[in-house]
N, C-alpha and C. Protein backbone atom coordinates (compact mmCIF):
# COMPACT_ATOMS: atom_id res chain seq x y z
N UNK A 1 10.21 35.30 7.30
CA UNK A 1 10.90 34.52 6.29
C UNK A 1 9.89 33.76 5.44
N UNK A 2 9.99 33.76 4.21
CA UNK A 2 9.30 32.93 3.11
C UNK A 2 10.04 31.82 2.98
N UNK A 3 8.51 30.35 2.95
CA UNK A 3 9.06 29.09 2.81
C UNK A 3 8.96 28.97 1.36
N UNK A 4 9.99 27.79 0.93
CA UNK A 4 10.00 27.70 -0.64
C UNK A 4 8.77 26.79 -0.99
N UNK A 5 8.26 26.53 -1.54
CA UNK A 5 7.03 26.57 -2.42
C UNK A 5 7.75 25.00 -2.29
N UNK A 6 6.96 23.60 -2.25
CA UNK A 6 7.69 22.77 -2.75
C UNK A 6 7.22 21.97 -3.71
N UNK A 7 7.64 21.51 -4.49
CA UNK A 7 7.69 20.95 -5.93
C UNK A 7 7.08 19.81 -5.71
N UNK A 8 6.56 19.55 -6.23
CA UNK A 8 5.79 17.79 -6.13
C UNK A 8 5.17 17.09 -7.45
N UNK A 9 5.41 15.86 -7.70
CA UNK A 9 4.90 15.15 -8.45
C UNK A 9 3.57 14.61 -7.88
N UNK A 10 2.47 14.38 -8.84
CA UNK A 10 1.40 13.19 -8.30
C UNK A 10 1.72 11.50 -9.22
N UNK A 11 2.00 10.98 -8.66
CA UNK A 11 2.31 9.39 -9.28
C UNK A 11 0.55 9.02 -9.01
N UNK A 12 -0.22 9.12 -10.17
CA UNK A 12 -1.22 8.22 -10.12
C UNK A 12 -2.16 8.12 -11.16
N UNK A 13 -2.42 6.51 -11.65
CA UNK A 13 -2.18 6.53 -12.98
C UNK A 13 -4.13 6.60 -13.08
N UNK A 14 -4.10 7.04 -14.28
CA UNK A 14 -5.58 7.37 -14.22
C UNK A 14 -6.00 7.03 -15.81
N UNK A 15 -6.80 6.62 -16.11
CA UNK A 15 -7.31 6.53 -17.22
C UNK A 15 -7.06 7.03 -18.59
N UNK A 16 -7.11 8.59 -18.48
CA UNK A 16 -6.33 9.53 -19.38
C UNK A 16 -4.88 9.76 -19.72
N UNK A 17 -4.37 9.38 -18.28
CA UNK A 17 -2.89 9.67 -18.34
C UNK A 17 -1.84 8.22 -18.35
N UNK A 18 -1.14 8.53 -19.75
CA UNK A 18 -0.56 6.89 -19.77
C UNK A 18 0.83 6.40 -19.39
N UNK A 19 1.10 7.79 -18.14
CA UNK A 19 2.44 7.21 -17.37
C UNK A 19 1.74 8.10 -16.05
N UNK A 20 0.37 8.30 -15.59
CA UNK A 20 0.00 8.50 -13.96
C UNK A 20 1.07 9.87 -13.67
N UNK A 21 1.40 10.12 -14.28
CA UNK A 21 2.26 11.39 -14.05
C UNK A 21 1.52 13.00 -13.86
N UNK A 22 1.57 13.55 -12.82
CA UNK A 22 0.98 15.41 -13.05
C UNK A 22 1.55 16.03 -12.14
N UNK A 23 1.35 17.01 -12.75
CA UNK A 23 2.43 18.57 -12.19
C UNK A 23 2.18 19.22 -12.64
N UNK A 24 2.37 20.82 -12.62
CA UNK A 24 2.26 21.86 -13.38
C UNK A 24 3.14 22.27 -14.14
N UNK A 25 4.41 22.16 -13.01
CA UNK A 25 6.01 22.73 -14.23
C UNK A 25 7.18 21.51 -13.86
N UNK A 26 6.94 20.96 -14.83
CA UNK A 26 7.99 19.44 -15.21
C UNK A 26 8.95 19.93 -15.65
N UNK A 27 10.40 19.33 -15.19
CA UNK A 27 11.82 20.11 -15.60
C UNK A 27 11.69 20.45 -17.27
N UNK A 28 10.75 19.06 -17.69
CA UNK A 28 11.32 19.20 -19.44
C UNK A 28 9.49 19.35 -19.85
N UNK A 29 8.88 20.37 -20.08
CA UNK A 29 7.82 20.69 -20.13
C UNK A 29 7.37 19.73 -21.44
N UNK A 30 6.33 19.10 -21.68
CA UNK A 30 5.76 18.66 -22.62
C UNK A 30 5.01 19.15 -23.74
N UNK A 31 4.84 19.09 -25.09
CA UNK A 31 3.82 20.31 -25.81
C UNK A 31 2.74 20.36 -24.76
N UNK A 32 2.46 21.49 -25.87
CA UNK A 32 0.78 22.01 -25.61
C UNK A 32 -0.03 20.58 -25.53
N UNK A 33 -1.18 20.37 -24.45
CA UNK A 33 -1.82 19.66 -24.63
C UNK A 33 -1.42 18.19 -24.55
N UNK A 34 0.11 17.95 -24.20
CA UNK A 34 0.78 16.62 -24.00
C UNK A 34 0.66 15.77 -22.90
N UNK A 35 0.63 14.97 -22.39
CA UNK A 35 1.18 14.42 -21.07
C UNK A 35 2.33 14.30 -20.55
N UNK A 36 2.57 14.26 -19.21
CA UNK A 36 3.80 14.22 -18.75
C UNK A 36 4.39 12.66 -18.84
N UNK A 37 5.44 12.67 -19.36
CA UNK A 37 6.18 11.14 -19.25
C UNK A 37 7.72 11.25 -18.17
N UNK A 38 8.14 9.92 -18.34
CA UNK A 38 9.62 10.05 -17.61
C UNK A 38 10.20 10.98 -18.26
N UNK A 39 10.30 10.78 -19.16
CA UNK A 39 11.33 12.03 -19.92
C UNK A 39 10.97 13.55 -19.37
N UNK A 40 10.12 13.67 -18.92
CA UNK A 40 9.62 14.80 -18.74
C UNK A 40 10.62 15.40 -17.28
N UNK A 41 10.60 14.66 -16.75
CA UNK A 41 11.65 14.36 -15.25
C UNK A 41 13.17 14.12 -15.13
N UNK A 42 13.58 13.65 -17.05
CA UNK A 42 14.84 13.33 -16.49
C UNK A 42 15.06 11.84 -16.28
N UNK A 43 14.02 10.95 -16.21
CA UNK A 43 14.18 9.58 -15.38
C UNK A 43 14.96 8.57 -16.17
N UNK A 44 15.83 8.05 -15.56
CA UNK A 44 16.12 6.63 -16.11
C UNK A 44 15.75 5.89 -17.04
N UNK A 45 15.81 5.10 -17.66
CA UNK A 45 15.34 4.28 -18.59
C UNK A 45 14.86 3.06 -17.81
N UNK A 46 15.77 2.26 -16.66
CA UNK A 46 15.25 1.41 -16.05
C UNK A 46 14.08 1.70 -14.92
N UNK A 47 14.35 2.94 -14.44
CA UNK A 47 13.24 3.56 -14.08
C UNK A 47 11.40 3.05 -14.71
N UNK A 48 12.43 3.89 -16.05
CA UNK A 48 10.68 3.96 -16.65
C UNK A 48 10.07 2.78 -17.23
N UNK A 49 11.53 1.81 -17.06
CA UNK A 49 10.46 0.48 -17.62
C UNK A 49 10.03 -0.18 -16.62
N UNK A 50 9.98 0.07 -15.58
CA UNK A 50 10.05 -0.44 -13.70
C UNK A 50 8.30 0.07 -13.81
N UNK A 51 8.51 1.43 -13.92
CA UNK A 51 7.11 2.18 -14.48
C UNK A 51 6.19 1.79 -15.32
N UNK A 52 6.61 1.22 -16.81
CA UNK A 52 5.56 0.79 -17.58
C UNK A 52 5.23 -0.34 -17.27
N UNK A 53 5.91 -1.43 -16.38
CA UNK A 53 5.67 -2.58 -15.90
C UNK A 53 4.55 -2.62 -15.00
N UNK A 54 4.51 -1.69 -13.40
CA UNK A 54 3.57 -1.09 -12.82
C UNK A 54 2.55 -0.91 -13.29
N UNK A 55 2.44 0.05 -14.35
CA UNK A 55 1.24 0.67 -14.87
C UNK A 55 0.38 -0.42 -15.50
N UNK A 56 1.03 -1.11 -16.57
CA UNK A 56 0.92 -2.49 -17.26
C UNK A 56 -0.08 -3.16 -16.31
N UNK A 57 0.15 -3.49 -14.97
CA UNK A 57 -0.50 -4.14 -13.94
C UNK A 57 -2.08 -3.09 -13.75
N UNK A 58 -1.31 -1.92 -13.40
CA UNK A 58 -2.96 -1.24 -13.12
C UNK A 58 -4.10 -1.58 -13.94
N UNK A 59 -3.48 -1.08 -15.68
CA UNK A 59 -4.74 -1.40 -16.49
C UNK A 59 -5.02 -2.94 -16.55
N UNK A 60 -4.44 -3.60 -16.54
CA UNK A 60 -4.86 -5.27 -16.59
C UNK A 60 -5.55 -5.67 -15.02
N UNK A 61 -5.63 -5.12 -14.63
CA UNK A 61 -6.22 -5.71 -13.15
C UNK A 61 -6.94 -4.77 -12.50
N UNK A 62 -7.17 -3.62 -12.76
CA UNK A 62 -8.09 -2.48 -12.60
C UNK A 62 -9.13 -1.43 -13.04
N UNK A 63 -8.04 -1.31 -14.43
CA UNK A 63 -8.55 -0.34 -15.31
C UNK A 63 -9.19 -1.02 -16.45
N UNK A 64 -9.13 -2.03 -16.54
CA UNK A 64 -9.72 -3.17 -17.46
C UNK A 64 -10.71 -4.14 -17.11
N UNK A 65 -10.87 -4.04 -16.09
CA UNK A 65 -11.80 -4.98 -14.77
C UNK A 65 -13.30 -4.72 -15.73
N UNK A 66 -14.44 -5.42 -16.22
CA UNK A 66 -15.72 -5.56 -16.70
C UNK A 66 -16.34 -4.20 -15.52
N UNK A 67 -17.37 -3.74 -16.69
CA UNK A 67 -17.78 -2.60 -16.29
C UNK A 67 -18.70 -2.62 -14.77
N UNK A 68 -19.48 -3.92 -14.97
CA UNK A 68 -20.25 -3.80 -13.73
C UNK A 68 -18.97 -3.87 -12.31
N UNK A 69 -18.04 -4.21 -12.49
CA UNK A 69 -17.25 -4.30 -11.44
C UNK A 69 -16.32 -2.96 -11.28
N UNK A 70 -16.82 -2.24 -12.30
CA UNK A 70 -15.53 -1.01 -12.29
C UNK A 70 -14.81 -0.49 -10.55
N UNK A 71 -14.25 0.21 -10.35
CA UNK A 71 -13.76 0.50 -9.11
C UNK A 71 -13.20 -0.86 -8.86
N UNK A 72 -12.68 -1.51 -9.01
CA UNK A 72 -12.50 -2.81 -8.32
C UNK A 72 -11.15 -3.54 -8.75
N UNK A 73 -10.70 -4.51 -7.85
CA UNK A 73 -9.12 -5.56 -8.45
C UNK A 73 -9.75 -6.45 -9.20
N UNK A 74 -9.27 -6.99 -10.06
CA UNK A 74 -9.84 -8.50 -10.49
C UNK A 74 -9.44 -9.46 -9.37
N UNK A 75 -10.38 -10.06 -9.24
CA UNK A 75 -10.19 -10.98 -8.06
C UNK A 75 -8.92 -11.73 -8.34
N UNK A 76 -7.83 -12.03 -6.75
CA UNK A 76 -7.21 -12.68 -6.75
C UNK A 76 -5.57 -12.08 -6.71
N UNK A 77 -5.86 -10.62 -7.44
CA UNK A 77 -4.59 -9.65 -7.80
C UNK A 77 -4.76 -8.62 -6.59
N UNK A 78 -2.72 -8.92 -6.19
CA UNK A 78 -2.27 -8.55 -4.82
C UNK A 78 -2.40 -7.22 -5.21
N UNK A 79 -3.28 -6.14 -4.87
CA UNK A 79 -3.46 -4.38 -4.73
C UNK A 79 -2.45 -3.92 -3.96
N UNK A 80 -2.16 -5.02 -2.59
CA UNK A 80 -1.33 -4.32 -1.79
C UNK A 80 0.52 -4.06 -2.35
N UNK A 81 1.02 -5.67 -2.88
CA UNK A 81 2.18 -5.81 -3.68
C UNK A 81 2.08 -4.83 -4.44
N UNK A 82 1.50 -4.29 -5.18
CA UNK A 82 1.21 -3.12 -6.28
C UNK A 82 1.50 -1.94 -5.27
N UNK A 83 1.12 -1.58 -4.61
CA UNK A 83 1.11 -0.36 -3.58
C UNK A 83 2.37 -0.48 -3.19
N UNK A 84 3.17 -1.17 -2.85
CA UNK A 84 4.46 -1.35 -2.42
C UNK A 84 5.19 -1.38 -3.66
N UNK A 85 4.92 -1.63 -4.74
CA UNK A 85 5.65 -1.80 -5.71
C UNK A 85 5.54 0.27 -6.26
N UNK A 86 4.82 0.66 -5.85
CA UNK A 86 4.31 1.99 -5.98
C UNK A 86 5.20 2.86 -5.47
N UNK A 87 5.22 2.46 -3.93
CA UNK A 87 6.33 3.55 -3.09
C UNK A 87 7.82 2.95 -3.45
N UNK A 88 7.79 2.25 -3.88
CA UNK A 88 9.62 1.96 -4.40
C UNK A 88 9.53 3.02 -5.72
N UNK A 89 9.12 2.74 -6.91
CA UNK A 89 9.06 3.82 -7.25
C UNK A 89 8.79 5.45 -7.05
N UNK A 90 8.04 5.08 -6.45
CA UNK A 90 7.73 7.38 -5.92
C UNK A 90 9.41 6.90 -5.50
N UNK A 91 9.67 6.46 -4.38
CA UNK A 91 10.97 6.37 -3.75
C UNK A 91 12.32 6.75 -5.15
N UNK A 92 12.48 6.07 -6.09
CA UNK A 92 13.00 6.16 -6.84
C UNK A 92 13.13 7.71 -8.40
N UNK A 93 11.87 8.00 -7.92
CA UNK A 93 11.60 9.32 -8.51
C UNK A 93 12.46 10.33 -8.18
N UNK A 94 12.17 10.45 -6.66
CA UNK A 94 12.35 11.22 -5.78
C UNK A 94 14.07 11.61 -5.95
N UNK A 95 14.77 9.82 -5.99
CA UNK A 95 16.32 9.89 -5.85
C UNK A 95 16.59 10.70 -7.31
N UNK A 96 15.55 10.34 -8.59
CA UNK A 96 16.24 10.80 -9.94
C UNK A 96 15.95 12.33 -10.27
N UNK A 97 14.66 13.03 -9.30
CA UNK A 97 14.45 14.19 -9.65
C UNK A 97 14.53 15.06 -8.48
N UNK A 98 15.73 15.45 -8.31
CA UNK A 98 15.96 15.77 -7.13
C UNK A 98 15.17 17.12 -7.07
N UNK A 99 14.84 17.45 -5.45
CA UNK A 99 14.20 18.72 -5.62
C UNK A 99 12.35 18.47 -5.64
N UNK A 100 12.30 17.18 -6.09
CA UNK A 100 11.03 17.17 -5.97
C UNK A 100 10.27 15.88 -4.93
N UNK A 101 9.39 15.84 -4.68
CA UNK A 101 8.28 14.66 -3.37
C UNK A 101 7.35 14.70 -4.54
N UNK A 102 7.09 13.44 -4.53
CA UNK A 102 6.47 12.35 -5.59
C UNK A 102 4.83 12.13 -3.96
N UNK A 103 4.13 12.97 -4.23
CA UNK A 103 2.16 12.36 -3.73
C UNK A 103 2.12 11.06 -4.33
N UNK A 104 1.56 10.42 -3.56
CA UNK A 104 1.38 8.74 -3.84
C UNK A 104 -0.34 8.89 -4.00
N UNK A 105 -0.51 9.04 -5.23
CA UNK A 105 -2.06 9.69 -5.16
C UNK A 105 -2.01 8.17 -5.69
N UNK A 106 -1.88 6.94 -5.88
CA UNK A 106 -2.12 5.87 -6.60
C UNK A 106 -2.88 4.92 -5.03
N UNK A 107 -2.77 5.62 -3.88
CA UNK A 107 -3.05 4.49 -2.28
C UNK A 107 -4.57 5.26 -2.36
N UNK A 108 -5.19 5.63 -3.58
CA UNK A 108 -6.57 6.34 -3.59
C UNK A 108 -7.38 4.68 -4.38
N UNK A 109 -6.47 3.70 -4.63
CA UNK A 109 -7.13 2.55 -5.45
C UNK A 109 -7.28 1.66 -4.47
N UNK A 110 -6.85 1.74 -3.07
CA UNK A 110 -6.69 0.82 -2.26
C UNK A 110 -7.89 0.88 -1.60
């Protein structure tokens, strides 16, 4: 018997990508050369502002951090609250795109 192939999102936001979103085949494919967004999934609206709120945090406290400190939190900012604030969303993905498991590639900042 053949197992089904399973579908997965990576939630993790990276420099280039300005909703942390990748996959190969997204329900609602993006142009050539696009990034994947909520829309791309189907997602909510409160979803995705739950999302740009998140992300909002990464670049201000990570991705924005002075160069000699790169890799790093700005001191003082909870990484872990963020990480939890992380799996509620994958969690929430998961409920809006059914069919697919959301990789928490974002517990790679921890």
């Amino acid at each position: 018997m053949m197992s089904e192939l399973r579908k997965t999102i990576q939630l993790n936001p990276d420099y280039g990508s300005p909703w942390g979103l990748w996959l190969s085949h997204p329900i609602c494919p993006p142009y050539q050369g696009a990034f994947l967004t909520p829309d791309s999934f189907l997602l909510s609206e409160d979803l995705k502002d739950r999302m740009a709120a998140w992300l909002k945090l990464w670049r201000e406290n990570y991705a924005n951090v002075v160069e000699e400190e790169s890799n790093q939190w700005t001191l003082g900012f909870d990484q872990h609250a963020w990480a939890e604030e992380g799996h509620v969303i994958a969690d929430l993905i998961e409920e809006e795109a059914p069919g697919y498991e959301v990789v928490r590639g974002f517990l790679s900042y921890l």
